[in-house]
PDB file of N, CA and C in Angstrom:
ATOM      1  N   UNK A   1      68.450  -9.258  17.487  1.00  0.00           N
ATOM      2  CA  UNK A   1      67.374  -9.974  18.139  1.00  0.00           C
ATOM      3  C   UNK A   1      68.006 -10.939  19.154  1.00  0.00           C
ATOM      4  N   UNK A   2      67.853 -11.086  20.562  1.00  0.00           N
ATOM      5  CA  UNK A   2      67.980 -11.855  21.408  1.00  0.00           C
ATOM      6  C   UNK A   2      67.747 -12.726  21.406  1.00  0.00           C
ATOM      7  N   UNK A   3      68.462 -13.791  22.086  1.00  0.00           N
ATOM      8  CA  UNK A   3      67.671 -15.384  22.638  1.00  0.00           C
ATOM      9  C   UNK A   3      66.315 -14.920  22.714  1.00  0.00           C
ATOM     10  N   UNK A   4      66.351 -14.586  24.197  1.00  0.00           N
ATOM     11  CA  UNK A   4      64.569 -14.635  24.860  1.00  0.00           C
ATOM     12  C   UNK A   4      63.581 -13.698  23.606  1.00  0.00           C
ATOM     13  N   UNK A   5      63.671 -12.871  22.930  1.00  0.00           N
ATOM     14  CA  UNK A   5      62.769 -12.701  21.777  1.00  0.00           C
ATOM     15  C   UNK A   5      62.367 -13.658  20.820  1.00  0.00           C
ATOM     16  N   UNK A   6      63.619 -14.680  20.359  1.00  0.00           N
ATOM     17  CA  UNK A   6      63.903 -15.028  19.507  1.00  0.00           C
ATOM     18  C   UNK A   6      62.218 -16.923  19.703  1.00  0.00           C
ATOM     19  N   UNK A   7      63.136 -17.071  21.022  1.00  0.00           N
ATOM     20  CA  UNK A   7      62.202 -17.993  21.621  1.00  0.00           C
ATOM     21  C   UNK A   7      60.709 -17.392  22.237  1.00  0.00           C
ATOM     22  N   UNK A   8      60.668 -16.524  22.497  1.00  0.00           N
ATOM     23  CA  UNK A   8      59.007 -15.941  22.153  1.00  0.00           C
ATOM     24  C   UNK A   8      58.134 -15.757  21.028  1.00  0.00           C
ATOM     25  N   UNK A   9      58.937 -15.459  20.001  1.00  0.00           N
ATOM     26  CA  UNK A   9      58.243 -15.077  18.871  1.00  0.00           C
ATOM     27  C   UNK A   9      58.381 -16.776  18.212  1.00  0.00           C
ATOM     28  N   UNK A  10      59.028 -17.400  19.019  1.00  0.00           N
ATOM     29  CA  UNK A  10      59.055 -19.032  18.180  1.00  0.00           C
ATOM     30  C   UNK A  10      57.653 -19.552  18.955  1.00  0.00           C
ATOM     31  N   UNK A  11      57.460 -19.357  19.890  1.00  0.00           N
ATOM     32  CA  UNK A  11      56.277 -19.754  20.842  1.00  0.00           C
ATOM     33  C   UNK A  11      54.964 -19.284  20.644  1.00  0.00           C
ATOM     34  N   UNK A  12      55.230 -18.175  19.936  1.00  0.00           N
ATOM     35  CA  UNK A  12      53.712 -17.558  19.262  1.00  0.00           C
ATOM     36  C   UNK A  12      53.771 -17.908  17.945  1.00  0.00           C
ATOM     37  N   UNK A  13      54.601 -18.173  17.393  1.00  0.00           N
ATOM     38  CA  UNK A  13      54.242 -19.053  15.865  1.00  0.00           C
ATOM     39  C   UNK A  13      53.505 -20.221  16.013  1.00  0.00           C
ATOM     40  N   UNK A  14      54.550 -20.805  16.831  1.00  0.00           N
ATOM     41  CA  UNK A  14      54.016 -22.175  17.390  1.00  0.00           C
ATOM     42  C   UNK A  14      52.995 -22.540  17.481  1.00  0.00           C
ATOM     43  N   UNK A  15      52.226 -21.700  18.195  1.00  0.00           N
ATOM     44  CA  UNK A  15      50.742 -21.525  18.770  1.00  0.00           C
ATOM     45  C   UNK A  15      49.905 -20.891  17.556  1.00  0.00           C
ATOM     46  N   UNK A  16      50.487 -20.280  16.418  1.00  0.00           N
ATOM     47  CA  UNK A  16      49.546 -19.531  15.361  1.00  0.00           C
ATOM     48  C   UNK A  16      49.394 -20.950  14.241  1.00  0.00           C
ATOM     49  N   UNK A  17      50.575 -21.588  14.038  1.00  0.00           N
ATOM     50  CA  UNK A  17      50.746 -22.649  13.072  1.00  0.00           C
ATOM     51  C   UNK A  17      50.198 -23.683  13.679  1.00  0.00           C
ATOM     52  N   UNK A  18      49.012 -24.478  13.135  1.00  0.00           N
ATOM     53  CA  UNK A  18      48.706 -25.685  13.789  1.00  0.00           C
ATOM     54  C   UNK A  18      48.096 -26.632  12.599  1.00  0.00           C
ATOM     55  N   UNK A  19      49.252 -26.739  11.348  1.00  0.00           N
ATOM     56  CA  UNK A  19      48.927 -27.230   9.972  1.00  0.00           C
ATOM     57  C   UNK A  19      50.611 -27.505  10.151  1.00  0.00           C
ATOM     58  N   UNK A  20      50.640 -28.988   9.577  1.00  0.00           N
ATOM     59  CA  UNK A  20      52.046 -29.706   9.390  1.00  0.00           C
ATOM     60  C   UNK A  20      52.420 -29.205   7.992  1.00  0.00           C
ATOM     61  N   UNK A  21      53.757 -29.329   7.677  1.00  0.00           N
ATOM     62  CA  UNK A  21      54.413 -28.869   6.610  1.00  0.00           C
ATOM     63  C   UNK A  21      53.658 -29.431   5.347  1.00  0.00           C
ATOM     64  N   UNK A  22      53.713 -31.028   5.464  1.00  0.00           N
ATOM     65  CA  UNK A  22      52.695 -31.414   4.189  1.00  0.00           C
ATOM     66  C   UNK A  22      51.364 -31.261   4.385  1.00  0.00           C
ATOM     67  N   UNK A  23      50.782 -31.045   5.187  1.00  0.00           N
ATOM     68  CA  UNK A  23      48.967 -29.929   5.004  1.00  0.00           C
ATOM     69  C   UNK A  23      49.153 -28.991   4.304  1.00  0.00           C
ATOM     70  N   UNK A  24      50.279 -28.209   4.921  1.00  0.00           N
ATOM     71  CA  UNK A  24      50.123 -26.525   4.088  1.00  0.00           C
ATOM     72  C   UNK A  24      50.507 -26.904   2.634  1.00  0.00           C
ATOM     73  N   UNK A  25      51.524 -27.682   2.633  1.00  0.00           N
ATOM     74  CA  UNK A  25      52.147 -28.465   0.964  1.00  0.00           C
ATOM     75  C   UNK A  25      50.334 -28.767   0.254  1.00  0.00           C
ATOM     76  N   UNK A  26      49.698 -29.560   0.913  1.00  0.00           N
ATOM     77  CA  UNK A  26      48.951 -30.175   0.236  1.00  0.00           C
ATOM     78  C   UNK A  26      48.079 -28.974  -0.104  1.00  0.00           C
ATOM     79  N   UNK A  27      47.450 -28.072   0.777  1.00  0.00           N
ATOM     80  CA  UNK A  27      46.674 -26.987   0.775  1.00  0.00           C
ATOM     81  C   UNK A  27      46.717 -25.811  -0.758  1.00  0.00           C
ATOM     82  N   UNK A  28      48.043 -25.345  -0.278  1.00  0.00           N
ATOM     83  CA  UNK A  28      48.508 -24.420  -1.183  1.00  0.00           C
ATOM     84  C   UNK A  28      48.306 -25.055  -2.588  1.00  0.00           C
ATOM     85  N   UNK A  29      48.541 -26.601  -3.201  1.00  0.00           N
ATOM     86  CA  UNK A  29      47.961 -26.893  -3.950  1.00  0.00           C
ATOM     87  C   UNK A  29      46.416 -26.939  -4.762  1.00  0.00           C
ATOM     88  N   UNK A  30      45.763 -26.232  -3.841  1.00  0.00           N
ATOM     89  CA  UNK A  30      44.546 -26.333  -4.038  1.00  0.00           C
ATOM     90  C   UNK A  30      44.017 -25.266  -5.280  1.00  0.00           C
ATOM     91  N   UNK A  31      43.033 -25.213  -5.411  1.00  0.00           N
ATOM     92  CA  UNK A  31      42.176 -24.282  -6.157  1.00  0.00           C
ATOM     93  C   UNK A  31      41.925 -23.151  -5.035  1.00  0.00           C
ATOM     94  N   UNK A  32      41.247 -23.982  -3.954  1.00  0.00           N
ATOM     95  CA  UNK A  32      40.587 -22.626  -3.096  1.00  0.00           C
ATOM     96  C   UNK A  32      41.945 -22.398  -2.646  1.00  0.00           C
ATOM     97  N   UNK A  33      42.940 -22.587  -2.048  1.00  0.00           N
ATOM     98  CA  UNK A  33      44.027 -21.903  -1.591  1.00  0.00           C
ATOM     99  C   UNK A  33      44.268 -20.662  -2.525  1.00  0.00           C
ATOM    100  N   UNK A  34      43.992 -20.769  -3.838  1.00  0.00           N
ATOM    101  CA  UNK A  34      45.158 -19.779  -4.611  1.00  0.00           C
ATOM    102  C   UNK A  34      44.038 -18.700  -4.794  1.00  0.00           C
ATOM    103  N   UNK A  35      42.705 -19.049  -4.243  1.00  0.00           N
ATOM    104  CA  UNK A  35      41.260 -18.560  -4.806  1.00  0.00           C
ATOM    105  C   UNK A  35      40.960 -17.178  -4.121  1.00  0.00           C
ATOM    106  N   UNK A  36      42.311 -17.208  -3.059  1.00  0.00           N
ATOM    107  CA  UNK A  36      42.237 -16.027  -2.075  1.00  0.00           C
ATOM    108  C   UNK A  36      42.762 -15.748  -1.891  1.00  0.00           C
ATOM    109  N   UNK A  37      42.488 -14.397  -0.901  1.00  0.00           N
ATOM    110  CA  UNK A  37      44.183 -13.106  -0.627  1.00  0.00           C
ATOM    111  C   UNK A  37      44.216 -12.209  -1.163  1.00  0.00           C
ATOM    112  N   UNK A  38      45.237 -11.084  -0.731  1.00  0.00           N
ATOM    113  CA  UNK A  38      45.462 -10.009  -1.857  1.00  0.00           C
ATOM    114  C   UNK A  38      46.692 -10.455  -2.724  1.00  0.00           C
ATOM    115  N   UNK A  39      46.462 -10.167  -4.313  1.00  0.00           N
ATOM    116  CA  UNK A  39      47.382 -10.738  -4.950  1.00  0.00           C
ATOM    117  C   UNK A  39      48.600  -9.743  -4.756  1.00  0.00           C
ATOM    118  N   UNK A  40      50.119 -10.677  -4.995  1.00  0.00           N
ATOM    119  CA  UNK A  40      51.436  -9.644  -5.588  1.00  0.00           C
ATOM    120  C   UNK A  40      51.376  -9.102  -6.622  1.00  0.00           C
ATOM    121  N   UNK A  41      51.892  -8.264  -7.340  1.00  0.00           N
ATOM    122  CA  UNK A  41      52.343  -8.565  -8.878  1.00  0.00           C
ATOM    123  C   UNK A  41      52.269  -9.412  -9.602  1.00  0.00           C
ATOM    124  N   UNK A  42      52.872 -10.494  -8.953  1.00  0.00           N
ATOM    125  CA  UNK A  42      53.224 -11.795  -9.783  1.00  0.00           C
ATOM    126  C   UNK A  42      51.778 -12.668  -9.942  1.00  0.00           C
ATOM    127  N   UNK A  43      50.736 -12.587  -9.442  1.00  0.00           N
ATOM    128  CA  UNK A  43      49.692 -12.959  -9.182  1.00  0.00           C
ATOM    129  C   UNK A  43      49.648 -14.330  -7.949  1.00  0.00           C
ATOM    130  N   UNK A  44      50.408 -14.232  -7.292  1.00  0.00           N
ATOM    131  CA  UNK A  44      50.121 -14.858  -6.224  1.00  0.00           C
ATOM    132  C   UNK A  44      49.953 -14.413  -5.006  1.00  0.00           C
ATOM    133  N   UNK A  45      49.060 -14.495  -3.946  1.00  0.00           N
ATOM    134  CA  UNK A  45      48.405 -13.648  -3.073  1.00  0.00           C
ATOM    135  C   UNK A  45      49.445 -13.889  -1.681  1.00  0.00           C
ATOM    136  N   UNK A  46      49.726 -13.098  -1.016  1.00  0.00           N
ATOM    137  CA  UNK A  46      50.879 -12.817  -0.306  1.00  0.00           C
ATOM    138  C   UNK A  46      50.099 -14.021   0.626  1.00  0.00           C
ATOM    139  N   UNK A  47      49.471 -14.348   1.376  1.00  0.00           N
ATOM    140  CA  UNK A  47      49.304 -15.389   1.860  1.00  0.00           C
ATOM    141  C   UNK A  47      49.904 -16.662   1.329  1.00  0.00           C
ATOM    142  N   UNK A  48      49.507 -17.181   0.323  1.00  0.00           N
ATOM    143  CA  UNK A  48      49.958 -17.965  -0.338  1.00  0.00           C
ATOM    144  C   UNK A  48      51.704 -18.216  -0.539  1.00  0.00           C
ATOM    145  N   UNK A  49      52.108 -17.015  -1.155  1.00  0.00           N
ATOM    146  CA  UNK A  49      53.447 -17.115  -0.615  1.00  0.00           C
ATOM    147  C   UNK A  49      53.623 -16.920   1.145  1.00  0.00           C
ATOM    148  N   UNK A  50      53.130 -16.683   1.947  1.00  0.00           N
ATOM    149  CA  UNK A  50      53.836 -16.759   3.001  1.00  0.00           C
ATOM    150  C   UNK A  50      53.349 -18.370   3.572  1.00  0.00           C
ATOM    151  N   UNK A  51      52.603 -19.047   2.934  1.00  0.00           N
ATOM    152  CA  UNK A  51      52.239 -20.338   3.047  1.00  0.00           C
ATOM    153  C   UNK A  51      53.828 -21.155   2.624  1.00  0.00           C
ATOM    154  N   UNK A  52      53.902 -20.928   1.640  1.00  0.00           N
ATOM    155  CA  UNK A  52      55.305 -21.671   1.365  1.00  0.00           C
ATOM    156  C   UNK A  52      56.378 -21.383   1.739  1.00  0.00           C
ATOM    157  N   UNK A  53      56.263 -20.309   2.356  1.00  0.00           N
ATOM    158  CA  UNK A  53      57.650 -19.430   3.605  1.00  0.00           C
ATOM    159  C   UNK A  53      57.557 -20.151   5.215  1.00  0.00           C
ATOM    160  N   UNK A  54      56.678 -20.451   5.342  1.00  0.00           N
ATOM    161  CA  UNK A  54      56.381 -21.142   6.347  1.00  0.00           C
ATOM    162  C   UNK A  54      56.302 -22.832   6.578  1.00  0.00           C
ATOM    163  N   UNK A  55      56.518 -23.177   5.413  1.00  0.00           N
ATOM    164  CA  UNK A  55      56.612 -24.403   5.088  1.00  0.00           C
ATOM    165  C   UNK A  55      58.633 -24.599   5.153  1.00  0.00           C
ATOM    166  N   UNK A  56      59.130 -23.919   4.737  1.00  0.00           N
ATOM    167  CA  UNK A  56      60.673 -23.662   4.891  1.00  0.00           C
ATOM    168  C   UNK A  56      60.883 -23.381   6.001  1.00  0.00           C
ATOM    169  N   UNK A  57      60.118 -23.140   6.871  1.00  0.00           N
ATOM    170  CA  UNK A  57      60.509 -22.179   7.919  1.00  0.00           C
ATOM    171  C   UNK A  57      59.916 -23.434   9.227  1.00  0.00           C
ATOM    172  N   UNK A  58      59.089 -24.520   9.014  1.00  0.00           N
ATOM    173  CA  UNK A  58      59.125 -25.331   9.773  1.00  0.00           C
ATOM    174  C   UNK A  58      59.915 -26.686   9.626  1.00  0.00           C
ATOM    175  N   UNK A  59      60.191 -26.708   8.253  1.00  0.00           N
ATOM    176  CA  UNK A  59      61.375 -27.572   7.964  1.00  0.00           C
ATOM    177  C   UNK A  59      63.003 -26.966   8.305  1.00  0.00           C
ATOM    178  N   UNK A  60      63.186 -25.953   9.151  1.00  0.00           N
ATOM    179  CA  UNK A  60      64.609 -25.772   9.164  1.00  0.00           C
ATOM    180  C   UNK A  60      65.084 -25.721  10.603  1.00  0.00           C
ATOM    181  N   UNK A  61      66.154 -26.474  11.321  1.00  0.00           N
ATOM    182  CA  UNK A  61      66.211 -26.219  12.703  1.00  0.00           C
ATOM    183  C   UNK A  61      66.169 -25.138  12.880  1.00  0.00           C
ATOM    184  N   UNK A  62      65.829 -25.052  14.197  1.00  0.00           N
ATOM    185  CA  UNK A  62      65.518 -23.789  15.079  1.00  0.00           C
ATOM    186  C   UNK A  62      66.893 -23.191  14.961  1.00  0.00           C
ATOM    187  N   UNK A  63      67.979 -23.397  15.089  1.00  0.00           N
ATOM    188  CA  UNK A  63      69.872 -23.403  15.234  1.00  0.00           C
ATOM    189  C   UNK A  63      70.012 -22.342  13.587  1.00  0.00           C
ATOM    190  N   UNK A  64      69.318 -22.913  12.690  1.00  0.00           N
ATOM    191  CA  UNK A  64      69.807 -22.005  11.410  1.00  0.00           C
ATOM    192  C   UNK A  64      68.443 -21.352  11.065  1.00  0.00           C
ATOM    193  N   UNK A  65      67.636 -20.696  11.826  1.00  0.00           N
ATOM    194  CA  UNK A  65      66.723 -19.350  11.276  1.00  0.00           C
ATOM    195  C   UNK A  65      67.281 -18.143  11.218  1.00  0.00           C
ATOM    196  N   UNK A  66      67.123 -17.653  10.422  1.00  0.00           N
ATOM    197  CA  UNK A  66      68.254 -16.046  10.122  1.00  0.00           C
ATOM    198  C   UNK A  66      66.675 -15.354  11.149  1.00  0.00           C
ATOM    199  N   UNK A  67      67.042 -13.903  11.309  1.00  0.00           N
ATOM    200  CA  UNK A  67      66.763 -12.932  11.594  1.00  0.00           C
ATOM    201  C   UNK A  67      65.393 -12.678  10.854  1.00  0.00           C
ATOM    202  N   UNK A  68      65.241 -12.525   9.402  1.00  0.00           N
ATOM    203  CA  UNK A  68      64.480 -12.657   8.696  1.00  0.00           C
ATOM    204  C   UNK A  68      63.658 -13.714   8.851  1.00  0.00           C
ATOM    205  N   UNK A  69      63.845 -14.913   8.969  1.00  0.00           N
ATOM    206  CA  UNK A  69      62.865 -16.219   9.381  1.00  0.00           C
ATOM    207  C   UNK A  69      61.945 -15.205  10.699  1.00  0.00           C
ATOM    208  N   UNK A  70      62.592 -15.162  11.659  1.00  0.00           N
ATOM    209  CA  UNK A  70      61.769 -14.571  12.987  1.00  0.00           C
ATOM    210  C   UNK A  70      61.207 -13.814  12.536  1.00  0.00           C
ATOM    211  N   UNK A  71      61.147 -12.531  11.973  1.00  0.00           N
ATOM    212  CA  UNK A  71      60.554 -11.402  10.982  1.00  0.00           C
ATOM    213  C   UNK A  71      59.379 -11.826  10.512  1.00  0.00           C
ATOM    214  N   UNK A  72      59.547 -13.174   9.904  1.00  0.00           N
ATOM    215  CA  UNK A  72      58.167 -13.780   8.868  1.00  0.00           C
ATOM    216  C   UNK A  72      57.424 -14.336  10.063  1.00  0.00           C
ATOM    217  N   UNK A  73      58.076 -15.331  11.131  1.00  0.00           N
ATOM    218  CA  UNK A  73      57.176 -16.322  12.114  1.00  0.00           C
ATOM    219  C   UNK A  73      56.628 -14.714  13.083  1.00  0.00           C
ATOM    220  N   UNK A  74      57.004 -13.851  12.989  1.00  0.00           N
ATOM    221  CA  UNK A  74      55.837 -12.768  13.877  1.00  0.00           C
ATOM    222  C   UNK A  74      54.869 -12.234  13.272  1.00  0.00           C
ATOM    223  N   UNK A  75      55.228 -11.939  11.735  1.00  0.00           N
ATOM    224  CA  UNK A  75      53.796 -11.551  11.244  1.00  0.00           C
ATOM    225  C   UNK A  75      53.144 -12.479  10.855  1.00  0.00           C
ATOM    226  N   UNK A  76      53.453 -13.951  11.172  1.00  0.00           N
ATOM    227  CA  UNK A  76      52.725 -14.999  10.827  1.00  0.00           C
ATOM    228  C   UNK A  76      51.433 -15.029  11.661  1.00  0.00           C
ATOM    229  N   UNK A  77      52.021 -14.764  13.557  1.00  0.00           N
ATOM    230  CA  UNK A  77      51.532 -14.944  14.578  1.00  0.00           C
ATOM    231  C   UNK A  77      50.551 -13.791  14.269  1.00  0.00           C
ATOM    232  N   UNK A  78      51.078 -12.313  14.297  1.00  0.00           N
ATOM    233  CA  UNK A  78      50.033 -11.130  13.633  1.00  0.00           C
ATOM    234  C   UNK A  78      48.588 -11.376  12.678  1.00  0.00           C
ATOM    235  N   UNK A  79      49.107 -11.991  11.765  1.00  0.00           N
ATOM    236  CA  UNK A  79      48.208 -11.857  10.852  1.00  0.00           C
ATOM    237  C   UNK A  79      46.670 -13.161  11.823  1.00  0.00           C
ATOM    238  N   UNK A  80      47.632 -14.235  12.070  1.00  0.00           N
ATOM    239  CA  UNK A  80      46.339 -15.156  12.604  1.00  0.00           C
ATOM    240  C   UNK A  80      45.947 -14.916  13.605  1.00  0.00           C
ATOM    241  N   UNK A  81      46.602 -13.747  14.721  1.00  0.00           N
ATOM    242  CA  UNK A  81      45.799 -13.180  15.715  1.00  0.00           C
ATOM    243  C   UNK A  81      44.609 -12.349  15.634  1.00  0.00           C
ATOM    244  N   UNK A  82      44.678 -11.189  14.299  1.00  0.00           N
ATOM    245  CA  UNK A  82      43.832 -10.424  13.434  1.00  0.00           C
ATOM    246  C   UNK A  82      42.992 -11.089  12.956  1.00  0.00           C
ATOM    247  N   UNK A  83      43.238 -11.878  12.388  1.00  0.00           N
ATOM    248  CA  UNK A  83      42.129 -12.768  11.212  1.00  0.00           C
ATOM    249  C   UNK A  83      41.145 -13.319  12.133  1.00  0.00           C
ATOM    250  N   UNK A  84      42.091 -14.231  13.228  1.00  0.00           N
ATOM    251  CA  UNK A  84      41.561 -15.191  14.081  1.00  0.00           C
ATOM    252  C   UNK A  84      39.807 -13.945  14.812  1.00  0.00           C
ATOM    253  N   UNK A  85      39.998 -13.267  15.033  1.00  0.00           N
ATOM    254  CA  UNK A  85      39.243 -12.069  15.137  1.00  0.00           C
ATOM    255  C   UNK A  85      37.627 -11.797  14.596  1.00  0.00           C
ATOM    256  N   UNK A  86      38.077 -11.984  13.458  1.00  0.00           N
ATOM    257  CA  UNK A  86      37.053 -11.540  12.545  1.00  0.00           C
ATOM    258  C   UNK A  86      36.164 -12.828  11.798  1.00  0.00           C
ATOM    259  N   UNK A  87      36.298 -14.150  12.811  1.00  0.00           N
ATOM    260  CA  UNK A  87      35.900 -15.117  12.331  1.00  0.00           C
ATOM    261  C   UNK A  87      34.136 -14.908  11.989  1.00  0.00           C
ATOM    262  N   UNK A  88      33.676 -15.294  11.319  1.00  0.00           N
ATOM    263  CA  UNK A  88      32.013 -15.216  10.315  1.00  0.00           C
ATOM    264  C   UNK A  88      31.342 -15.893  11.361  1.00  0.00           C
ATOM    265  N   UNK A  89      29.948 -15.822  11.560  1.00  0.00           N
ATOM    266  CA  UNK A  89      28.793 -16.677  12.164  1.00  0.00           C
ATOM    267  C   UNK A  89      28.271 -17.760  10.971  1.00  0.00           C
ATOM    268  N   UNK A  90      28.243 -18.983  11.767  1.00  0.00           N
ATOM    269  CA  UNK A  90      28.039 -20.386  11.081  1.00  0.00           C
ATOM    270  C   UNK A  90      28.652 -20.987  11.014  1.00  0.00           C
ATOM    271  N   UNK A  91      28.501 -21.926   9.892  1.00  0.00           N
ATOM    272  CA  UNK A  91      29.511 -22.799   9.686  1.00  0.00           C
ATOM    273  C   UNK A  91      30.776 -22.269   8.693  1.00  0.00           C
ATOM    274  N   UNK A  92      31.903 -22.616   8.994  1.00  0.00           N
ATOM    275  CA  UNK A  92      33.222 -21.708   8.327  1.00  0.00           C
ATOM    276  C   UNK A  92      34.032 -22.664   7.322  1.00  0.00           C
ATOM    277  N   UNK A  93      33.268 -24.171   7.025  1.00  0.00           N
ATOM    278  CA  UNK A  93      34.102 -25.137   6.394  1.00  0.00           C
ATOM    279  C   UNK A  93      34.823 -24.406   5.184  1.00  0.00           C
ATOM    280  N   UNK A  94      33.961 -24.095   4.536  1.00  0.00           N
ATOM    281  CA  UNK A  94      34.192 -23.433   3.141  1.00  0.00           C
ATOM    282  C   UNK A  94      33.920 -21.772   2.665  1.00  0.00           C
ATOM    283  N   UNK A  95      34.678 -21.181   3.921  1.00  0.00           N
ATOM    284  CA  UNK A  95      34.951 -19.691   3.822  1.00  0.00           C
ATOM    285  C   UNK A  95      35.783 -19.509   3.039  1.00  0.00           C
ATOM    286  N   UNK A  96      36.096 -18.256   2.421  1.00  0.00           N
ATOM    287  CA  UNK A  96      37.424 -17.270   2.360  1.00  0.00           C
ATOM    288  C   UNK A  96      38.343 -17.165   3.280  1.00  0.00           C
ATOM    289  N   UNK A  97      37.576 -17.127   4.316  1.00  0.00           N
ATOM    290  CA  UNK A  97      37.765 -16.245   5.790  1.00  0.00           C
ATOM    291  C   UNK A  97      38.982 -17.598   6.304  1.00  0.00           C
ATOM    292  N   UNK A  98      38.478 -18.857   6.204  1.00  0.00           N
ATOM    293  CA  UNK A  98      38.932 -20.255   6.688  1.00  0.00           C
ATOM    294  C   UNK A  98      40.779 -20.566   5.250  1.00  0.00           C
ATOM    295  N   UNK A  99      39.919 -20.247   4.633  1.00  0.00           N
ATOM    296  CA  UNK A  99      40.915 -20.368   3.715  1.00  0.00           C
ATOM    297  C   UNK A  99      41.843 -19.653   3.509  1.00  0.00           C
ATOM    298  N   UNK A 100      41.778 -18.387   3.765  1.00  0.00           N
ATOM    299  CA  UNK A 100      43.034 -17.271   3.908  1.00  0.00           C
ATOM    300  C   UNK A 100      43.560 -17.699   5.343  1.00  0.00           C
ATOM    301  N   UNK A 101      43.219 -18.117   6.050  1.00  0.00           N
ATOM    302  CA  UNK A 101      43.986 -18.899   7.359  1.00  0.00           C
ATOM    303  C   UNK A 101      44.710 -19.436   6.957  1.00  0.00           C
ATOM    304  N   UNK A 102      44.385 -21.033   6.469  1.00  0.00           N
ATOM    305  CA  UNK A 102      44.972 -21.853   5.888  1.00  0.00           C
ATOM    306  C   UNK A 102      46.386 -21.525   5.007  1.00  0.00           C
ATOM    307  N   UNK A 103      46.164 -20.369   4.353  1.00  0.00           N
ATOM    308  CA  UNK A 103      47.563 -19.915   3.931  1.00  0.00           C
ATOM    309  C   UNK A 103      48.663 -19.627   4.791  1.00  0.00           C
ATOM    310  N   UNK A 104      47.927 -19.274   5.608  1.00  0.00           N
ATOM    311  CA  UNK A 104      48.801 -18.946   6.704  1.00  0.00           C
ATOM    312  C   UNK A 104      49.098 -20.201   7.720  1.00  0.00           C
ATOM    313  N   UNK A 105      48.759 -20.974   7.517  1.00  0.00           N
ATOM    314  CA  UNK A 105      49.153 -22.087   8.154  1.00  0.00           C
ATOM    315  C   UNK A 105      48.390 -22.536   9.182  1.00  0.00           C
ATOM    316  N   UNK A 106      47.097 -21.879   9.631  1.00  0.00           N
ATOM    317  CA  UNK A 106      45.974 -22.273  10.704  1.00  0.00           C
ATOM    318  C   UNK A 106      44.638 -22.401  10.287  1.00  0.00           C
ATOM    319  N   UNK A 107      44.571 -23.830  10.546  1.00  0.00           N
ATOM    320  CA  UNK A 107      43.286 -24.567  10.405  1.00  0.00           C
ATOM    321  C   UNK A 107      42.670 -24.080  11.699  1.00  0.00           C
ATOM    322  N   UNK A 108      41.077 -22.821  11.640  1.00  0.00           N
ATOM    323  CA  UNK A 108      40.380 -22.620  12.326  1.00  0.00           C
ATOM    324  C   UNK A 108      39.511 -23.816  12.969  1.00  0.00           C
ATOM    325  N   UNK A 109      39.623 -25.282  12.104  1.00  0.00           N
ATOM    326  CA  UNK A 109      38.794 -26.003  12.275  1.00  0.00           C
ATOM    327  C   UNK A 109      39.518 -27.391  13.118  1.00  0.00           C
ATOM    328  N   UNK A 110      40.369 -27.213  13.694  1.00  0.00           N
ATOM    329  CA  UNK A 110      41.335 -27.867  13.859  1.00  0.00           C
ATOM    330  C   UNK A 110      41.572 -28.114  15.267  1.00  0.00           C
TER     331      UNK A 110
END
């Protein structure tokens, strides 16, 4: 992976993530956070873990992201470009729809 990829796909995270490390901290704590998603195995819903992958992943300089970090910050950008999509008519305070964002690190309401 190149510089100039490397800093594009940092620029569309950028723009997908708009929840600070302790929001998503505080979030993922929630009831409704864990209340959604498709679950792993383990019973935690891959959102959810990629909530706390992304929480590592904005706490670490830009200088030490492996290959794999970029990997996660593009399907981060993916998934909230998709989702972002399929937003519901009304009010969205207390969706699924809002809340499987939120795992992902974007407050639709924000």
């Amino acid at each position: 992976m190149n510089d100039d990829e490397k800093r594009r796909i940092a620029d569309e995270f950028d723009d997908a993530v708009n929840m600070t490390p302790k929001e998503i901290e505080d979030w993922l704590d929630t009831d409704e956070s864990r209340s959604v998603g498709q679950k792993n195995g383990g019973g935690e819903s891959v959102g959810h873990a990629s909530g706390r992958r992304i929480v590592k992943i904005l706490r670490t300089k830009k200088a030490d992201l492996t290959d794999a970090d970029y990997a996660h910050m593009k399907k981060v950008h993916g998934y909230v470009a998709r989702h972002a999509k399929q937003r519901p008519k009304g009010d969205i305070t207390h969706t699924d729809w809002r809340y499987s964002l939120m795992n992902w690190g974007n407050d639709p309401e924000k």
